[in-house]
C-alpha atoms as a PDB file:
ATOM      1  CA  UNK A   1      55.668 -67.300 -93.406  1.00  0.00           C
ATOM      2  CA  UNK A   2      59.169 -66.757 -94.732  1.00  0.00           C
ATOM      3  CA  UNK A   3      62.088 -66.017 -92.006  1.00  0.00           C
ATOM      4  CA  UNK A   4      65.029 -65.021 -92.943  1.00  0.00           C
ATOM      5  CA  UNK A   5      68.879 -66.496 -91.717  1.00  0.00           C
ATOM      6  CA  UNK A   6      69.419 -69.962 -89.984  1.00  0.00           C
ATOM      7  CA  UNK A   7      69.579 -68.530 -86.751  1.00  0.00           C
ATOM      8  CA  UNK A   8      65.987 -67.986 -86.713  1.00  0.00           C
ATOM      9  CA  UNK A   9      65.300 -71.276 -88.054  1.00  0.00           C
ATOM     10  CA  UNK A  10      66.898 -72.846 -85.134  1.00  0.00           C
ATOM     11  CA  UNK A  11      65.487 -69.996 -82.757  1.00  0.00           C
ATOM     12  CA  UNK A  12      61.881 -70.352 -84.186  1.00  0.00           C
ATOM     13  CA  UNK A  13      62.068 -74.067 -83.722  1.00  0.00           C
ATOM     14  CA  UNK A  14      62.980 -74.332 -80.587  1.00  0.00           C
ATOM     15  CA  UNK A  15      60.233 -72.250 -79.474  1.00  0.00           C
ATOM     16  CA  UNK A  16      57.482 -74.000 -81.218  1.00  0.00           C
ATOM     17  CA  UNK A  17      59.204 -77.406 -80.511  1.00  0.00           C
ATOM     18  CA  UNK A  18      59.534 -78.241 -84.402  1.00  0.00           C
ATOM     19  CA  UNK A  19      62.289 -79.243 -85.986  1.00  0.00           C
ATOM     20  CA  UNK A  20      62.324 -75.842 -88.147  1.00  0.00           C
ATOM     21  CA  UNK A  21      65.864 -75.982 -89.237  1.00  0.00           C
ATOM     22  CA  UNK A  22      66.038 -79.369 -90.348  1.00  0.00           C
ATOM     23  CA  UNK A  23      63.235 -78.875 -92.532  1.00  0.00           C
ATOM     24  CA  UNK A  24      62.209 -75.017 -93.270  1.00  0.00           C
ATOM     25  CA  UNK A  25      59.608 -75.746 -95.766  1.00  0.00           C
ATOM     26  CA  UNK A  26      57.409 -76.352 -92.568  1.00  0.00           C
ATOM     27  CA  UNK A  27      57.347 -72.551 -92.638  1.00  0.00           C
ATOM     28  CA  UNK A  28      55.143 -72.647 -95.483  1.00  0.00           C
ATOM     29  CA  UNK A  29      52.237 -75.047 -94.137  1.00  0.00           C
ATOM     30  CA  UNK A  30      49.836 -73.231 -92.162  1.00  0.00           C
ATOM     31  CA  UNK A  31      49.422 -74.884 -88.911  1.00  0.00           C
ATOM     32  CA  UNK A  32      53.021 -73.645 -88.502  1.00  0.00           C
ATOM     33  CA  UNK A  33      53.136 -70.245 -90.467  1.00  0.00           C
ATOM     34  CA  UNK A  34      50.007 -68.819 -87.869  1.00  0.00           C
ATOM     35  CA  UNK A  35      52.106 -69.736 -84.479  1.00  0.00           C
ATOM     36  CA  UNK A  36      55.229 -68.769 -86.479  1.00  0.00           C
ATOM     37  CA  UNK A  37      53.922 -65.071 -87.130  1.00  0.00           C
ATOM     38  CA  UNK A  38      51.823 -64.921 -83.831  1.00  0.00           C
ATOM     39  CA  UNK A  39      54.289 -65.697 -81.261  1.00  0.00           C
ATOM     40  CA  UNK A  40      56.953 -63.769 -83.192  1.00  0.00           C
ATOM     41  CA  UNK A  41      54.703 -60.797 -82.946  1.00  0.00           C
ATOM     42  CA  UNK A  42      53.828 -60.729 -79.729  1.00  0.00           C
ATOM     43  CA  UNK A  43      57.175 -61.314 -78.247  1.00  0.00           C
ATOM     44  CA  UNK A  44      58.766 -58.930 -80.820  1.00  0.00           C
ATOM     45  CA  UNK A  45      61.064 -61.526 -81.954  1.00  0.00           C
ATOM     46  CA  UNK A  46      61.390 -60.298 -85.139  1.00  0.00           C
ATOM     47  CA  UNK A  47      62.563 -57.006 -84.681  1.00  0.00           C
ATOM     48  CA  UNK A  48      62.811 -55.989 -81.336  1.00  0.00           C
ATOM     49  CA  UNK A  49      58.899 -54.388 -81.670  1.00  0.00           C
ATOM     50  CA  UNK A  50      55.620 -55.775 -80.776  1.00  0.00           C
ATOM     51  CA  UNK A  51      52.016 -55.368 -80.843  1.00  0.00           C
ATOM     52  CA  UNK A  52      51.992 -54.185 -77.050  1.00  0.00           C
ATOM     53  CA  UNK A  53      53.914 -51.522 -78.355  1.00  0.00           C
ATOM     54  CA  UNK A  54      51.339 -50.208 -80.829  1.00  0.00           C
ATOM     55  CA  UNK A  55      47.639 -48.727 -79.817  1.00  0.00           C
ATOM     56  CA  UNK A  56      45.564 -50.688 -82.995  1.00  0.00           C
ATOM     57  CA  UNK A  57      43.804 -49.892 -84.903  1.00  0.00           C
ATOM     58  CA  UNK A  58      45.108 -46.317 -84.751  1.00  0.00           C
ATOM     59  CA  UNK A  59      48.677 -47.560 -85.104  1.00  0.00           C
ATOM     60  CA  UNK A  60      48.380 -50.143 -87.859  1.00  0.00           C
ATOM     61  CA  UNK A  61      50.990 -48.160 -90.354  1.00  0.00           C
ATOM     62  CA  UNK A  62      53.569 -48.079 -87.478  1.00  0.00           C
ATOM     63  CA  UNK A  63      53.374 -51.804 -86.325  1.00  0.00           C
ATOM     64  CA  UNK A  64      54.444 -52.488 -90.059  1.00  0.00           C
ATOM     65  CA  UNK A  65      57.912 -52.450 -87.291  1.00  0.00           C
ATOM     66  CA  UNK A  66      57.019 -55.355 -85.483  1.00  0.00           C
ATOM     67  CA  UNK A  67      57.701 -58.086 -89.002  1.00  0.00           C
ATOM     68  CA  UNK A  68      59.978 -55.763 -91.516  1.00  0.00           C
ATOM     69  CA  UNK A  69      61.652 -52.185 -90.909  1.00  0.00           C
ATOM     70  CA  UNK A  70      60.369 -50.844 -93.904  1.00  0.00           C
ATOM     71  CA  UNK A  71      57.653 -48.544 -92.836  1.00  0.00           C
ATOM     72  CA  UNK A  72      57.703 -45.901 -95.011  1.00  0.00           C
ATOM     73  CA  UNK A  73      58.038 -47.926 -98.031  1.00  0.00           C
ATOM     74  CA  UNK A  74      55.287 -50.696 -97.224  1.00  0.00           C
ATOM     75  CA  UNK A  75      53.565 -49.179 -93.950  1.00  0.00           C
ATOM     76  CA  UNK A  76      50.467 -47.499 -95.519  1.00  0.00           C
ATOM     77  CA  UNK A  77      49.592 -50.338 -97.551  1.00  0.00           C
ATOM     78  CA  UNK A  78      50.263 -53.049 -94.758  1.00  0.00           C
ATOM     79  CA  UNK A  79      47.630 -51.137 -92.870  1.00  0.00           C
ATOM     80  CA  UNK A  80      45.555 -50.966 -95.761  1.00  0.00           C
ATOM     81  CA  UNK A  81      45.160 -54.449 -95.369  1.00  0.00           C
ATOM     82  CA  UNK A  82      44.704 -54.482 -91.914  1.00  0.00           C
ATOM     83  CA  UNK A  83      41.731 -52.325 -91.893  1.00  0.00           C
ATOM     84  CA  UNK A  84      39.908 -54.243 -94.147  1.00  0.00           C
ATOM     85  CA  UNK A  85      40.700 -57.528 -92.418  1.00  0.00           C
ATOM     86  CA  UNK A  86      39.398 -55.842 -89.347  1.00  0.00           C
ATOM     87  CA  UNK A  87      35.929 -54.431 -91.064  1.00  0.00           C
ATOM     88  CA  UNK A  88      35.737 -58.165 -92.337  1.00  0.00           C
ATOM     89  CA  UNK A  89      36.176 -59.543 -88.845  1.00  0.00           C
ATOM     90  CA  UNK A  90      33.591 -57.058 -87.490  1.00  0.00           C
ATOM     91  CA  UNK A  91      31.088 -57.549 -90.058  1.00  0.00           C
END
């Protein structure tokens, strides 16, 4: 999971209750990068968007929102990857 400025560091942290900004390479480990990107997603920390405000599957390119503003550029091949996570998980 990378985040980006201090401030989330510290923000992030606090949250989780782990000392995030003191040592960020936590980030990278992935008992911490999972809660990391869940709970930011769901609470729209982020951005400001999140996945309650998206209908998935049908919405996948738009959520692209809810991590990075850079739909148009990256949308279509964020959902790309969703949908074949998702045919994975239903298989």
């Amino acid at each position: 999971m990378q985040i980006t400025w201090y401030d989330n560091y510290v923000r992030m942290g606090k949250l989780l209750g782990i000392p995030l900004a003191r040592k960020p390479d936590l980030a990278l480990e992935w008992d911490v990068a999972l809660p990391l990107l869940y709970t930011g997603m769901r609470k729209g920390l982020y951005t400001g968007k999140a996945l309650k405000d998206y209908r998935l599957p049908e919405q996948f390119r738009e959520a692209r929102a809810i991590i990075n503003g850079d739909v148009r550029k990256n949308g279509r091949m964020i959902a790309g990857y969703a949908d074949c996570y998702l045919k994975a998980l239903n298989a």
